[in-house]
Every structure is written in C-alpha cells, then in structure tokens.
Protein backbone atom coordinates (compact mmCIF):
# COMPACT_ATOMS: atom_id res chain seq x y z
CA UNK A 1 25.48 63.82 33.93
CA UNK A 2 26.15 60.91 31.62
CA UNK A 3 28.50 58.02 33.21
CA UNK A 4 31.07 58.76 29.97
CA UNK A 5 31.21 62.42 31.56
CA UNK A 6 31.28 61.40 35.37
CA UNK A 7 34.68 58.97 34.23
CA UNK A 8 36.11 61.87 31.98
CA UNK A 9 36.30 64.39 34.94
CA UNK A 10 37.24 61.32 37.42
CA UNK A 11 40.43 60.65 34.91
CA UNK A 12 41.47 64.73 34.48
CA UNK A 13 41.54 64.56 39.03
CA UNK A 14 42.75 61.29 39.71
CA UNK A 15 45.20 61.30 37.44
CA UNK A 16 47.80 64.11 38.39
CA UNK A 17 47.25 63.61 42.00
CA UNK A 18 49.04 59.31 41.33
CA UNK A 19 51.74 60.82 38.92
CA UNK A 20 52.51 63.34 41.68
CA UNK A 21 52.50 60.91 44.30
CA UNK A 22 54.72 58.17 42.07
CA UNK A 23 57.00 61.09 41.32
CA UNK A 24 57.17 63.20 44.57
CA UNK A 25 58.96 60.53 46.98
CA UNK A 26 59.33 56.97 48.20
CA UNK A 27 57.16 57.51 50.76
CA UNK A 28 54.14 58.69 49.17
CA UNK A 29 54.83 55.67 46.36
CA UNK A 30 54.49 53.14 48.80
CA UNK A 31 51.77 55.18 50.90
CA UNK A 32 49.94 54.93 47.42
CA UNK A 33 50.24 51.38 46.84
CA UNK A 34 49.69 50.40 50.85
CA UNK A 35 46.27 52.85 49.87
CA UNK A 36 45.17 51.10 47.15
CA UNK A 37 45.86 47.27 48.29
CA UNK A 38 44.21 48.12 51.48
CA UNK A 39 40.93 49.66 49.46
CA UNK A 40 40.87 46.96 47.18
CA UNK A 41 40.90 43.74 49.72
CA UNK A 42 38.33 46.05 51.74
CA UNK A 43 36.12 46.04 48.49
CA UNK A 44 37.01 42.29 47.71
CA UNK A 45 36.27 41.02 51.22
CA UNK A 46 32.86 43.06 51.58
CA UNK A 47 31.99 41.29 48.10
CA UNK A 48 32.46 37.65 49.55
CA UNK A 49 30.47 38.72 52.87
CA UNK A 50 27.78 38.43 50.61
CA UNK A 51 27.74 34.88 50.02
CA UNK A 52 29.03 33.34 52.93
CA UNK A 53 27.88 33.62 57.05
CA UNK A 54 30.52 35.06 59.22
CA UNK A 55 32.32 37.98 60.37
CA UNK A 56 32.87 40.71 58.80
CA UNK A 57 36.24 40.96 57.74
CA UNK A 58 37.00 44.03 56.07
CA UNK A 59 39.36 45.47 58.58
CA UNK A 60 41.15 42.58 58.62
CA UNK A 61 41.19 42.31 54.83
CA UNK A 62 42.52 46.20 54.88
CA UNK A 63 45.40 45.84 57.53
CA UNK A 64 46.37 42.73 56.17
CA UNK A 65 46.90 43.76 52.39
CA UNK A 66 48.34 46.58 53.52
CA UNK A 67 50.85 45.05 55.73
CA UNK A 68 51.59 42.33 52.90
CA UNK A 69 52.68 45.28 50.50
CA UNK A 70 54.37 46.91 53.35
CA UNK A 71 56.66 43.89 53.82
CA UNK A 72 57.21 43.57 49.92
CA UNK A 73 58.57 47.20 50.26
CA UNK A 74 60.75 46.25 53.36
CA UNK A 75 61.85 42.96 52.00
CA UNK A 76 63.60 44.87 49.17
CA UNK A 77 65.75 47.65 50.76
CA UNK A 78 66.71 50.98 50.14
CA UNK A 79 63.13 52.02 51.19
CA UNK A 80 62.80 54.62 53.59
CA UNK A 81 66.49 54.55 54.18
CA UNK A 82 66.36 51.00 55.64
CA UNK A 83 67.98 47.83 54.86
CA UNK A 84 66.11 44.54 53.46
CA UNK A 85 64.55 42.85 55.75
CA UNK A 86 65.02 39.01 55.36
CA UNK A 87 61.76 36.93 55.77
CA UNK A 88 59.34 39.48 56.38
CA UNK A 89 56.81 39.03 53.95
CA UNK A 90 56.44 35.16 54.71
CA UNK A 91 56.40 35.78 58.43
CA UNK A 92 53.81 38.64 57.68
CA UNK A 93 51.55 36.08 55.87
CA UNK A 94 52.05 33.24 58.27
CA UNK A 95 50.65 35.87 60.73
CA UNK A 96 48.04 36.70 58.89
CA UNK A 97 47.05 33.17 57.67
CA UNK A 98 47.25 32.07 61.46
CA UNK A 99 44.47 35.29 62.22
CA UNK A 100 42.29 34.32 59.50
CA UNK A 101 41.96 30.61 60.43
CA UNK A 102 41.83 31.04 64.15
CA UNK A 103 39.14 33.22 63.09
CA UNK A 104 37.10 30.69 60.96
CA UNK A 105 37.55 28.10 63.41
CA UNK A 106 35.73 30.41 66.18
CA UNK A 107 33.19 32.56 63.99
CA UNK A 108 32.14 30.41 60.92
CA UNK A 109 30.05 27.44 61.40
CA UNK A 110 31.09 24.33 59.66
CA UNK A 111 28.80 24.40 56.49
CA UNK A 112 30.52 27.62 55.37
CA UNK A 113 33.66 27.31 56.95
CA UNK A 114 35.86 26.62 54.22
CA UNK A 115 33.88 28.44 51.47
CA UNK A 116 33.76 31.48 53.83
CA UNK A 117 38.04 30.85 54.54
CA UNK A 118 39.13 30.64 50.61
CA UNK A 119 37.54 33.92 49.93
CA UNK A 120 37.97 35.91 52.57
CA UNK A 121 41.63 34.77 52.10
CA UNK A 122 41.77 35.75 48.75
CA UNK A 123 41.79 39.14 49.20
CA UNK A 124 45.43 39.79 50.96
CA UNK A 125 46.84 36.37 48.92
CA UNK A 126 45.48 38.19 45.36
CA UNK A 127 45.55 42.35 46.58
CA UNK A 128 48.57 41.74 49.22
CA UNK A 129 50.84 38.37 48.78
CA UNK A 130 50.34 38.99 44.84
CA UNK A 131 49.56 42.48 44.20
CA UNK A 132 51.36 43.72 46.38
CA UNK A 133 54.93 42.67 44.29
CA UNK A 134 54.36 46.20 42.28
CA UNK A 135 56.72 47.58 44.96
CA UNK A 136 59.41 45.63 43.80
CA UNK A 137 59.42 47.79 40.58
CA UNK A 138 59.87 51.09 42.48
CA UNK A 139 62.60 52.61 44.39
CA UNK A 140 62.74 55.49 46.26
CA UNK A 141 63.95 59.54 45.53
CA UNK A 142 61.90 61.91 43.80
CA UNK A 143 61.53 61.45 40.02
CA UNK A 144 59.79 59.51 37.75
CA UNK A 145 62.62 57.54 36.38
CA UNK A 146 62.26 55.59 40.23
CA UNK A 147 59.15 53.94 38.97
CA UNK A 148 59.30 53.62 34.94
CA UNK A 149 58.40 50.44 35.12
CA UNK A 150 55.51 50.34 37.03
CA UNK A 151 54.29 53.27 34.93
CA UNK A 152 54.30 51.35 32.06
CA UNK A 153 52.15 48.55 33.51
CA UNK A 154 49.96 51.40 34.61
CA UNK A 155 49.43 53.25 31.32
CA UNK A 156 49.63 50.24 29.62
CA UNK A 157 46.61 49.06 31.32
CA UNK A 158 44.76 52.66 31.14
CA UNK A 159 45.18 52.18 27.06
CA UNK A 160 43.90 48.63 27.04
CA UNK A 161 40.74 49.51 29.10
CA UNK A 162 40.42 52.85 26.87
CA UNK A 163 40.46 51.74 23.59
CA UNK A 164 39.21 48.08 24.37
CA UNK A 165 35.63 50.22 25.78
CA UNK A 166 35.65 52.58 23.00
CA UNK A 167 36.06 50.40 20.15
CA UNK A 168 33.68 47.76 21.51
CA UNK A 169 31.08 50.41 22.31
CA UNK A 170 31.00 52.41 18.81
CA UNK A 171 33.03 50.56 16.14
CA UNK A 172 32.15 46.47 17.26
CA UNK A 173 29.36 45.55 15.03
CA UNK A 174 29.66 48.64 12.78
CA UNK A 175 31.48 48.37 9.40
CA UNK A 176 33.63 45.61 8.06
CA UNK A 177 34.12 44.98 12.40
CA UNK A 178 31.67 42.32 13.85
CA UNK A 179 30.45 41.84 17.42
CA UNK A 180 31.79 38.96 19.27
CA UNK A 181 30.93 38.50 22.62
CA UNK A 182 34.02 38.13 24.64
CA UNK A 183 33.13 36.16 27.93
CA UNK A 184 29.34 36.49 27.73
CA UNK A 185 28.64 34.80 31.42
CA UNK A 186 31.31 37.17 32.92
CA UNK A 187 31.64 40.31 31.54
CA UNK A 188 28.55 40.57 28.88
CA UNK A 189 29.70 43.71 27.36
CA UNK A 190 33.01 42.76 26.30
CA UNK A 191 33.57 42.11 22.86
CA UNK A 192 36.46 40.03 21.07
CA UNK A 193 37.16 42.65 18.54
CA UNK A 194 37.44 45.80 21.87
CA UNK A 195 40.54 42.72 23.27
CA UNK A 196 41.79 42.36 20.26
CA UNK A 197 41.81 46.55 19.48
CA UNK A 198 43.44 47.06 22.89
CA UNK A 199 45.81 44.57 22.76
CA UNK A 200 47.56 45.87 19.43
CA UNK A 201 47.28 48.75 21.28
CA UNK A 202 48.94 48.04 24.23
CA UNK A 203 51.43 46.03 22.47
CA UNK A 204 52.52 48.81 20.05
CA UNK A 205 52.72 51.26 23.26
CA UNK A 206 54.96 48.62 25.33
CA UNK A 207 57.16 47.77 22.60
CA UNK A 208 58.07 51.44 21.93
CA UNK A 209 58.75 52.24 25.38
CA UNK A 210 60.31 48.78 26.02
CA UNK A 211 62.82 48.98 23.43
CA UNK A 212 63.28 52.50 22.66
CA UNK A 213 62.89 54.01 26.42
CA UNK A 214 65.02 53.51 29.79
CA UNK A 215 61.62 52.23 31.29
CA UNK A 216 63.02 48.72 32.02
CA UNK A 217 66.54 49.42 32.41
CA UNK A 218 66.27 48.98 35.72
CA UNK A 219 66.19 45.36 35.16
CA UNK A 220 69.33 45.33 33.46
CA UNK A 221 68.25 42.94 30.78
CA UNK A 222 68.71 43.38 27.15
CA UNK A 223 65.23 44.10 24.75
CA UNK A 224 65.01 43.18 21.87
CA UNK A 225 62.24 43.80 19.66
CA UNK A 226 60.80 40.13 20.09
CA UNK A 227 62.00 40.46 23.67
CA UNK A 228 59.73 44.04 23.72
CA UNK A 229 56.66 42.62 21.96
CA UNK A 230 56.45 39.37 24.26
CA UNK A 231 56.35 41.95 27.08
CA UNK A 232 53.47 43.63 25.60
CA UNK A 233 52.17 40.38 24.91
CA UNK A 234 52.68 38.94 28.41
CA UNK A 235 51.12 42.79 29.85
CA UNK A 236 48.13 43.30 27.86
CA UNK A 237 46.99 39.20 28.40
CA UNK A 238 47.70 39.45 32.29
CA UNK A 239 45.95 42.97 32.46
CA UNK A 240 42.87 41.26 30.67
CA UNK A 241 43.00 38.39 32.44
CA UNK A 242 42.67 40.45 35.71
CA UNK A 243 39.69 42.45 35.13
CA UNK A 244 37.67 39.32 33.68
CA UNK A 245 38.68 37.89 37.58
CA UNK A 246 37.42 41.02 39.09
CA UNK A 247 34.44 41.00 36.98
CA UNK A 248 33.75 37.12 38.14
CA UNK A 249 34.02 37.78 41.82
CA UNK A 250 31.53 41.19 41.28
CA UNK A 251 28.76 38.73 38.92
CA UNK A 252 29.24 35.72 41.43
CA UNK A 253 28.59 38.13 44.42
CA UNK A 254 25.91 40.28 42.54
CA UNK A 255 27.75 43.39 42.79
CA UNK A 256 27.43 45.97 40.04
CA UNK A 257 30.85 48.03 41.32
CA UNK A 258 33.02 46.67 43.98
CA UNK A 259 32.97 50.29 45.36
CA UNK A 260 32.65 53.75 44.73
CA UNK A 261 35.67 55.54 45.22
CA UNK A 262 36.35 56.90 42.06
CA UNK A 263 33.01 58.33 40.51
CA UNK A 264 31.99 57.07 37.23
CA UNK A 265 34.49 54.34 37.47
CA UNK A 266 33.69 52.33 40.63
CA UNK A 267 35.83 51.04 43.36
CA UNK A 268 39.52 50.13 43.12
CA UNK A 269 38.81 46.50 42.35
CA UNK A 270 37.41 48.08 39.12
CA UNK A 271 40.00 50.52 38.32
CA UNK A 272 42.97 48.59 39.34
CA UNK A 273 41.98 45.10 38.74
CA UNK A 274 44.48 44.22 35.68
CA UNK A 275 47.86 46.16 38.18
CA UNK A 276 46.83 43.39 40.58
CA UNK A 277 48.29 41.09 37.75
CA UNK A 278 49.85 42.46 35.33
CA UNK A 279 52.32 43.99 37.59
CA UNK A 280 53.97 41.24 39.09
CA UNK A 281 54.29 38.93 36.15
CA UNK A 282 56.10 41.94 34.51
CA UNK A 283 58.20 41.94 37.72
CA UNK A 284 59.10 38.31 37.11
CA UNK A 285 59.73 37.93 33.46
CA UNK A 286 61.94 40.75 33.72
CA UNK A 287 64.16 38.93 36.74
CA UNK A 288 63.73 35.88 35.02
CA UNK A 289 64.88 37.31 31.92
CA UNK A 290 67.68 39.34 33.92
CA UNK A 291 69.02 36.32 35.71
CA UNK A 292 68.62 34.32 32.29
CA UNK A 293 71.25 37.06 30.55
C-alpha cells in the first residue's frame, strides 16, 4: 500500500474520532489535548536521547507535558466545574524544572550536562509551557461552538500541510510554476511555491471564517477584514514555522518520523507540530487585540 493511501485511510479514522472528542465534552477536550502533549514530549524527548548520555526521560517528558496542559486548563476556570486556580501553571513548572535539574545534576556527567538539560527541557517548555496554551481557546459543554477557535487553528493547519504537499509534489516545477527549494538543509522536500500555495490557502480559509463566522467571537474583539487576513497571516507563518522546528529536531537527531502513531503520517510531533505554535500565538493576538479594543 502506497504511503499517499496509508495517510488517506489514517485521515477518514482519525479524523471523526478528534471532532467527536472536541465536540462531545470538556472532559474528553482536555483528555485530548493532555493525550497529545504527553505523546508528543514522549516522541521529542526519545529524539534528544539520541544525541546526548543520560537517562531516559520519556516518562518524565510525558507526565510533565501533560501536567503543564493540565494546569493551563485549571488556571482558566470553568473546567470541570472548578474555579481558576491562581499560580498553578508556574508552580507546576517550577516543579518540574526543579525534577529535571536535580536530575541532570545526579545522572548526566558534566560534558553533556547542559546539552543533555536544554533538550530534554524542551519538550514540556515547547509541547507543555507553550503548547499547552491551546486550552485557553476551549471551554467546556458539549458542542462545537466551545472550541471554534481552536478548530480553526486546526483545519487551518490540515489545509496548509494539504495543499502545501500536493502542490509541491505534482504542480512545483511543472508549467509556468518553478521548483524552489524551501529550507533545503531542513526539510529537503519543501518547496517555496507548496508555502506560498498553502499560505493563500490558509489565508483565504481564515479570513472567511474570521470575519464572516462566530469562530473568534469568543474573544470579543472586532474583525475586520485586515484584522481577518493578519490572522491568517500570523496562523499560516506560525503553523510553518512549527513543522520546519519539528523537522530540525527529527534531521539533527536522525530520525525519519518522531513516531508512529498515526500510520502513514508518523508520530504526533509530525502531525501536530504547527498546533504546538500556531495555537498559542492565535491565543495571544486575539487577547492582545481584545484588551487593545
């Protein structure tokens, strides 16, 4: 079975069952998100095991990213039926910080001791600390109106990937369309002309839903067209920006996929690499832009 097939029927099962859990409740929202930043530090911290002596932390990676968007969750409210909880998710990182350095300190020998403590601590500062803000942009009850905006980040990143791969693979280089390599000692198969294709993409699709949707009323901030196209803007270069990370940590480790939980497609890391940051700067333009009006 070609890999094209092997990612068609990945998309047709994966797919229904994360609308069903973003729509169903709160609980299986953040049970989703708490699933996926727990899979992806796992993935990121086995990666940097590669290149550094010491322990291996992927537990630790798991439970901490996991926790980190956990606190995010409680540190908002209305989750679960609970207040906020004030100071959680700096008190859960000084925690976790504190772990991860008494563990250097005991288990890493001095040559590799910082190397080793940077990236094994960017897994719950990126998946967790950072990643883990997509919370923010859900709230609980069943529907899909409780997480629009995350939604859009989501689909918005599913079209850039799409048509960014599909035009780069069969129209780049064909036609009046050249081939352009886009970040050759990253990601060798990206092409300019696939970024640029699923950008206009992914700004057209924001800017529709943006402006003529509820999908970021939550916010409470007026858009605009310009307002709606910046968005798009701000998504589709965050959401690229994340998967050429991903792709750097996989080359510098010498990892094809960074796992293979979703056949065809890889591990999370490779499916959910652009959320990671596209996600929260949507989160904070639109508070920023909220507090601004």
């Amino acid at each position: 079975m070609s890999n094209l097939a092997q990612r068609v029927i990945t998309a047709v099962v994966a797919i229904p069952i994360v609308f069903f859990l973003l729509w169903f409740s709160d609980y299986s929202r953040i049970g989703l998100m708490c699933f996926l930043a727990g899979v992806g530090a796992w993935e990121w911290a086995g990666m940097a095991c590669k290149m550094y002596k010491g322990p291996d932390t992927r537990y630790l990676s798991f439970a901490s990213s996991l926790a980190l968007t956990l606190a995010w969750a409680l540190s908002k409210g209305d989750y679960f039926g609970m207040p906020a909880v004030p100071y959680v998710v700096g008190m859960t990182f000084l925690l976790i910080f504190a772990i991860y350095i008494g563990l250097a300190y005991a288990k890493v020998e001095i040559d590799h001791l910082f190397p080793w403590l940077v990236m094994q601590l960017g897994a719950p500062l990126y998946v967790g600390l950072w990643g883990g803000m997509n919370v923010l942009m859900m709230g609980n009850g069943q529907g899909f109106e409780h997480c629009y905006p995350f939604i859009l980040v989501m689909t918005s990143m599913w079209l850039c990937d799409t048509v960014a791969y599909f035009f780069g693979k069969f129209a780049a280089g064909k036609g009046p369309f050249g081939r352009h390599l886009f970040a050759p000692s990253i990601s060798p198969k990206k092409t300019w002309e696939g970024s640029i294709a699923g950008s206009i993409a992914t700004i057209a699709w924001v800017t529709y839903w943006a402006k003529c949707t509820s999908a970021l009323s939550v916010f409470g901030a007026e858009i605009n067209w310009v307002s709606a196209i910046v968005i798009g803007l701000l998504l589709t270069v965050a959401g690229q920006a994340g998967d050429l990370l991903m792709s750097a940590l996989k080359r510098w480790s010498g990892t094809k996929d960074s796992g293979n939980l979703f056949v065809g497609h890889g591990g999370v890391l490779d499916r959910c690499d652009s959320f990671y940051l596209a996600a929260p700067a949507l989160y904070l333009l639109m508070d920023f832009l909220q507090k601004l009006g």
